[in-house]
C-alpha atoms as a PDB file:
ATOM      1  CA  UNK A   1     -14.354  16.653 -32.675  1.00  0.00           C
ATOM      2  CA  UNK A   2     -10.876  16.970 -33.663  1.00  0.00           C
ATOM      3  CA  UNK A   3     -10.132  17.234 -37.544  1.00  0.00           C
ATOM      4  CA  UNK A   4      -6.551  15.069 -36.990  1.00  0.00           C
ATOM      5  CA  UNK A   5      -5.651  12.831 -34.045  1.00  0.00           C
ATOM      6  CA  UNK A   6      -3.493  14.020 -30.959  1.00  0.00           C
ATOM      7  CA  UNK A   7       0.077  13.106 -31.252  1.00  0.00           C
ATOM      8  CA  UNK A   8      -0.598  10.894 -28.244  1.00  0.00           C
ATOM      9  CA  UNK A   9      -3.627   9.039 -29.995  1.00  0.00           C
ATOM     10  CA  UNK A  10      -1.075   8.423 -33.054  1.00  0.00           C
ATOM     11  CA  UNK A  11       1.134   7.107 -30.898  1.00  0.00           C
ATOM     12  CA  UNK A  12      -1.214   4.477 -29.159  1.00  0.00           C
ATOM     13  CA  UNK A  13      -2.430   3.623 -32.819  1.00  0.00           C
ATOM     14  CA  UNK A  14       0.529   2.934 -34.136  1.00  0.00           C
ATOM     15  CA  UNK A  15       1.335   0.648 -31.027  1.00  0.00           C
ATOM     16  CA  UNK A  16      -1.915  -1.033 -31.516  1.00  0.00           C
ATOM     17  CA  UNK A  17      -1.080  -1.865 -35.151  1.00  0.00           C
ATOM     18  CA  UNK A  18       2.272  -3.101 -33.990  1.00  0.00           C
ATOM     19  CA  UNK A  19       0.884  -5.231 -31.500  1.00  0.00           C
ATOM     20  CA  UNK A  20      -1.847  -6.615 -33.859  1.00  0.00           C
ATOM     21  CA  UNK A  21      -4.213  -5.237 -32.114  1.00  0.00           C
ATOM     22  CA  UNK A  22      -7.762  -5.371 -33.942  1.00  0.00           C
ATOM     23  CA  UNK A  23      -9.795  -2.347 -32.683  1.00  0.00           C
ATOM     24  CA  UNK A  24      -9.221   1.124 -34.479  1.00  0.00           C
ATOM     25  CA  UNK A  25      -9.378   4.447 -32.624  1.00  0.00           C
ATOM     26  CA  UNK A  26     -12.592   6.170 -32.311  1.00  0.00           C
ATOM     27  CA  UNK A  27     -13.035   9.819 -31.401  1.00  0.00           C
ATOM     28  CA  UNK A  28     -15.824  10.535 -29.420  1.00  0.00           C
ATOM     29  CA  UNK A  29     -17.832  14.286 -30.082  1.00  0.00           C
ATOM     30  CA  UNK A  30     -17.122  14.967 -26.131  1.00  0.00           C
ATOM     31  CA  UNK A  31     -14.113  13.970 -23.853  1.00  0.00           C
ATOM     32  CA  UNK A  32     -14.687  11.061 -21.720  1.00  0.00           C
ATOM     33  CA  UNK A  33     -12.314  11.477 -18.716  1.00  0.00           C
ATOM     34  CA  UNK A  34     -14.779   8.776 -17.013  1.00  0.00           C
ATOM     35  CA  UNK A  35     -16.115   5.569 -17.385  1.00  0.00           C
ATOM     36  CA  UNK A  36     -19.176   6.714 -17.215  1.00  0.00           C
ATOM     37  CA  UNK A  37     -18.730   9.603 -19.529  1.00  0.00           C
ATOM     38  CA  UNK A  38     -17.502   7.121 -22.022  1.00  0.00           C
ATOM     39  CA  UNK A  39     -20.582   4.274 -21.819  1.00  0.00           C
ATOM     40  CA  UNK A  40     -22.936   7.390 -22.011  1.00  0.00           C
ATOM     41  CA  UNK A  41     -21.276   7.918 -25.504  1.00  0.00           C
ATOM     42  CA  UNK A  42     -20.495   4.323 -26.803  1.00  0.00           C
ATOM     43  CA  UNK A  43     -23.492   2.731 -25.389  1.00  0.00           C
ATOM     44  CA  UNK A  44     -22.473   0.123 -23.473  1.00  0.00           C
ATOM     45  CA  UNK A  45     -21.958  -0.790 -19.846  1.00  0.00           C
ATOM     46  CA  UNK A  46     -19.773   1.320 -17.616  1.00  0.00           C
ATOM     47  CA  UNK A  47     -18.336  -2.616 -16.099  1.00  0.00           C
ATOM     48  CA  UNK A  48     -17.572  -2.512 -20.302  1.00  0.00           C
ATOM     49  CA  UNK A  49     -14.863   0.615 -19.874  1.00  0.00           C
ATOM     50  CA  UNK A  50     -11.567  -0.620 -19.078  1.00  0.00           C
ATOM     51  CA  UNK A  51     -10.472   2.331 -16.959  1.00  0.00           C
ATOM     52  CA  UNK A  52      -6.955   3.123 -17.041  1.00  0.00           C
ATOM     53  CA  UNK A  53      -5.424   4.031 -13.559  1.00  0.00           C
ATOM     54  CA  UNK A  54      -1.597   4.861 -12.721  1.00  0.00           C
ATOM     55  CA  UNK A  55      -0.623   3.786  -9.206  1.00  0.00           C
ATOM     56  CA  UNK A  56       2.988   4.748  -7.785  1.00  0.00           C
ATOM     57  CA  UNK A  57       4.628   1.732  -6.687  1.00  0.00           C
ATOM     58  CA  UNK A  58       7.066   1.409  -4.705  1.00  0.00           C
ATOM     59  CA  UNK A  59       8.441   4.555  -7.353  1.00  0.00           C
ATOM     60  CA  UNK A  60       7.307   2.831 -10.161  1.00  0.00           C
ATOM     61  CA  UNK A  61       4.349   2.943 -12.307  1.00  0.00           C
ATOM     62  CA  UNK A  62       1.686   0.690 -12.348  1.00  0.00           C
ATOM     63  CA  UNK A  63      -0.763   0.376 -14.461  1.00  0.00           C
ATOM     64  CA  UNK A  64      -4.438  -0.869 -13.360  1.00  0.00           C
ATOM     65  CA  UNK A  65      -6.933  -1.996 -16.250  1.00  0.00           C
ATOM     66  CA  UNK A  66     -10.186  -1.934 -14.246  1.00  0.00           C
ATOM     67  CA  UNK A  67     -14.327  -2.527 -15.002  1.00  0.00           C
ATOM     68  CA  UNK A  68     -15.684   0.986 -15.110  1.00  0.00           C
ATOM     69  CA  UNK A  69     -17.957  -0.629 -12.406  1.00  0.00           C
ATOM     70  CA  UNK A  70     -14.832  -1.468 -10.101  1.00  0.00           C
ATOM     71  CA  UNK A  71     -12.918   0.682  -7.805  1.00  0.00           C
ATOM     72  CA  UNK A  72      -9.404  -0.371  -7.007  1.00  0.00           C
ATOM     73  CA  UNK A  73      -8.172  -1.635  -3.713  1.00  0.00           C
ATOM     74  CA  UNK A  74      -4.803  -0.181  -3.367  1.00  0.00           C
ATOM     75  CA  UNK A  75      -3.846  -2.358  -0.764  1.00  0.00           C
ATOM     76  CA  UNK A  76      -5.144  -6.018  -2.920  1.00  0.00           C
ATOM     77  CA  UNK A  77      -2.949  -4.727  -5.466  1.00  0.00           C
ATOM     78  CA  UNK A  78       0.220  -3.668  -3.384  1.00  0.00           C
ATOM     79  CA  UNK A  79      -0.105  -7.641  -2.449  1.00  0.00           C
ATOM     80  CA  UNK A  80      -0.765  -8.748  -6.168  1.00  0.00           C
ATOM     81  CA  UNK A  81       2.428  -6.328  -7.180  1.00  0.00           C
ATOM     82  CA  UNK A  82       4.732  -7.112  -4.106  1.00  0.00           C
ATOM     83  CA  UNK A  83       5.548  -3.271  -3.785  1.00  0.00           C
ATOM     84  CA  UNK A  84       4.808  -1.978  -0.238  1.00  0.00           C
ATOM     85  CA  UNK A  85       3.536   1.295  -1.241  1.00  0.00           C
ATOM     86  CA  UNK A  86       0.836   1.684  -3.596  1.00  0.00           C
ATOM     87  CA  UNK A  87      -0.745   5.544  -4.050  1.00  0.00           C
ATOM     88  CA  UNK A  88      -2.317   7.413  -6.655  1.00  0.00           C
ATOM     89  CA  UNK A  89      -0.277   8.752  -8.799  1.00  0.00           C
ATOM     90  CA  UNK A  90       0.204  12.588  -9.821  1.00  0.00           C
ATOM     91  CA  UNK A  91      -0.883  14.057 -12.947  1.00  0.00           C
ATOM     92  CA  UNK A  92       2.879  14.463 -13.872  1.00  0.00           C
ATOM     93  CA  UNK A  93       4.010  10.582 -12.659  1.00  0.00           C
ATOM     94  CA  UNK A  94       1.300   9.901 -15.072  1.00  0.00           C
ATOM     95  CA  UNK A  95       2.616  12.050 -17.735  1.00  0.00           C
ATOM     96  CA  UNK A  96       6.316  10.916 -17.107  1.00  0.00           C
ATOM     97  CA  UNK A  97       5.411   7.276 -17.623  1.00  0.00           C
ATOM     98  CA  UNK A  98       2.705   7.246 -19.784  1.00  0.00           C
ATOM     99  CA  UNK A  99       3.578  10.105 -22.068  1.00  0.00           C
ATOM    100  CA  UNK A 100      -0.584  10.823 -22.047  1.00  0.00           C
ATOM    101  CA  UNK A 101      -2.910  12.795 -19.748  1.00  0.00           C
ATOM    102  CA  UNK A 102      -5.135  11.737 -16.994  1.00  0.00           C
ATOM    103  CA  UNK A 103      -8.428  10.472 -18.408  1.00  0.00           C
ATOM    104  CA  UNK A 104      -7.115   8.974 -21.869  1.00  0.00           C
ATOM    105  CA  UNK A 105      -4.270   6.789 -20.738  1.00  0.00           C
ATOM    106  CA  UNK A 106      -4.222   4.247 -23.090  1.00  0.00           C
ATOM    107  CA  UNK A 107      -2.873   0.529 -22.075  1.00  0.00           C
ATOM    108  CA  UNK A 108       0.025   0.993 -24.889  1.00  0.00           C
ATOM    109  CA  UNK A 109       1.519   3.519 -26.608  1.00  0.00           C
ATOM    110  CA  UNK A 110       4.086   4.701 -23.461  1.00  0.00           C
ATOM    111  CA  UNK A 111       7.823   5.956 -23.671  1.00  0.00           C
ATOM    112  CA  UNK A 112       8.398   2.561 -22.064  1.00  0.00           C
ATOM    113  CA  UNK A 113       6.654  -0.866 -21.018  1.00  0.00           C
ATOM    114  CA  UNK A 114       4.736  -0.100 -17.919  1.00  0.00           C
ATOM    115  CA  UNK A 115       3.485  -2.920 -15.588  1.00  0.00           C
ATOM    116  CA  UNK A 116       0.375  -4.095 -15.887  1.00  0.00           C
ATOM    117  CA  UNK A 117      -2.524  -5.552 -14.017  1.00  0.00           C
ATOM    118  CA  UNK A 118      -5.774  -6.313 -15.774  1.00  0.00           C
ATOM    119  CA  UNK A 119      -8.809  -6.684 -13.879  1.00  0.00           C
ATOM    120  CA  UNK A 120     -10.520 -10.136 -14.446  1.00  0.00           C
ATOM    121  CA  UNK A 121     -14.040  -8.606 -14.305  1.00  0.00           C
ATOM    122  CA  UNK A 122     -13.578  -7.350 -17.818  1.00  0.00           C
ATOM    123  CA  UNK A 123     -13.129 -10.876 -19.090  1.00  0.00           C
ATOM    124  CA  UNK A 124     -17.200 -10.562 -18.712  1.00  0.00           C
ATOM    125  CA  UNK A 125     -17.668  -8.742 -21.587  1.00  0.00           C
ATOM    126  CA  UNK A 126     -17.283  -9.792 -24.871  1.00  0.00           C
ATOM    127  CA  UNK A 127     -16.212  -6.143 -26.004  1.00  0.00           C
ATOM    128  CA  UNK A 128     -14.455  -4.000 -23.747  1.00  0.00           C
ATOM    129  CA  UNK A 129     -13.447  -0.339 -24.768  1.00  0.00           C
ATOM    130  CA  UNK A 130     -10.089   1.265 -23.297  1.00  0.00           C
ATOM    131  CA  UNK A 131      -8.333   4.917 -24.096  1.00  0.00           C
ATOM    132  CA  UNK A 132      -6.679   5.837 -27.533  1.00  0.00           C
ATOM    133  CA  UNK A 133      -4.382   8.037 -25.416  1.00  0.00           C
ATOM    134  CA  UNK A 134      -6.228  11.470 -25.197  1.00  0.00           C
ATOM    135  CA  UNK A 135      -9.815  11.977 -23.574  1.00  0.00           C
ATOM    136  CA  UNK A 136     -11.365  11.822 -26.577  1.00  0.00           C
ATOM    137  CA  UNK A 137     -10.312   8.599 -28.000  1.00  0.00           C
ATOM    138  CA  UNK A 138     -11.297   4.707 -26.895  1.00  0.00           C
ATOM    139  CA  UNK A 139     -10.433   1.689 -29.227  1.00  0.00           C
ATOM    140  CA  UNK A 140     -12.588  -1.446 -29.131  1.00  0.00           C
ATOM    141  CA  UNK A 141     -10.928  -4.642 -27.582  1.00  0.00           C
ATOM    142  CA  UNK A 142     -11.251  -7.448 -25.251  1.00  0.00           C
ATOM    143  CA  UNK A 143     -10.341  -8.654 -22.494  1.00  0.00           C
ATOM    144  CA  UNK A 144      -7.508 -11.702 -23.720  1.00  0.00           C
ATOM    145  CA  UNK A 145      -6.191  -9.034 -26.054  1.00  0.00           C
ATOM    146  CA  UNK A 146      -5.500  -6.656 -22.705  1.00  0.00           C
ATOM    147  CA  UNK A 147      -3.587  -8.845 -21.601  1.00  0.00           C
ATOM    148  CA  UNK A 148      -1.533  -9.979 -24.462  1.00  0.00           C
ATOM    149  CA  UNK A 149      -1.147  -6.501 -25.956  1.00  0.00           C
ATOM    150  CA  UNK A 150      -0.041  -5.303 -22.640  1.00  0.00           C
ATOM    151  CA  UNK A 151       2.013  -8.090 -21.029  1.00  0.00           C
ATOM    152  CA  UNK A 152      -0.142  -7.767 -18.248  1.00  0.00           C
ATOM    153  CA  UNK A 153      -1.228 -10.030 -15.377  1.00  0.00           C
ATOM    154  CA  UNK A 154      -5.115 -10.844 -14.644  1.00  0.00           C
ATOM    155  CA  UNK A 155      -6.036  -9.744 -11.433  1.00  0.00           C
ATOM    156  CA  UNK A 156      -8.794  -9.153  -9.293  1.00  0.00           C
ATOM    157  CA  UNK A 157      -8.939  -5.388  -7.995  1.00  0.00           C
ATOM    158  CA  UNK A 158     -11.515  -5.209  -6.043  1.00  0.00           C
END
């Protein structure tokens, strides 16, 4: 476990603070780079992990807030975003927009706003838990504050 946060991490805490956000950062003893990985550690659900998932769109990046239980349709959200190509995107589109590495992409904390879609699945739980911004780091939230905290639109993903 690291002794101080990642400079990413600070940076998604200090957005969460700004945003009012009420969940504080936990760092987990191993990384979590999956949903899985993280429920195994927090003991909850994996539908309780709000993934975090970069798409390309169109050039521009998306970002999908999905049930650890989900996996996305790339075309249903191409339609949901009106952008008529949706891909994965590379570890260094994800880097570029998010300013944080694949498998702790937090939903705030990036250079600048990145669109959002936020599955409504998670609305299901009463706690959800997303990334702090490095693979070692979630924060506790829900589902409403996703979306506020983001800007984000609810969407079904799957």
């Amino acid at each position: 476990m690291p002794e101080k946060l990642h400079p990413t991490t600070v940076r998604v805490a200090e957005a969460l603070r700004e945003l009012g956000a009420g969940g504080e950062i936990v760092v987990l003893p191993e990384s979590a780079p999956t949903a899985a990985a993280a429920a195994a550690q927090l003991g909850c659900e994996v539908g309780a992990i709000a993934n975090s998932l970069i798409f390309d769109a169109d050039g521009a990046p998306l970002l999908v807030l999905t049930s650890g239980a989900h996996r996305v349709d790339v075309e249903l959200i191409a339609r949901t975003a009106g952008a008529a190509k949706v891909r994965r995107a590379t570890p260094e589109f994800v880097r570029a927009a998010t300013g944080q590495p694949i498998g702790g992409v937090a939903p705030v904390g990036h250079p600048a706003p990145v669109r959002t879609l936020v599955d409504t699945w998670l609305a299901k739980h009463e706690q959800v838990w997303a990334a702090g911004g490095h693979p070692h780091t979630v924060f506790p939230t829900t589902y409403e504050e996703l979306l506020r905290i983001t800007d984000g639109t609810a969407a079904d993903v799957e």
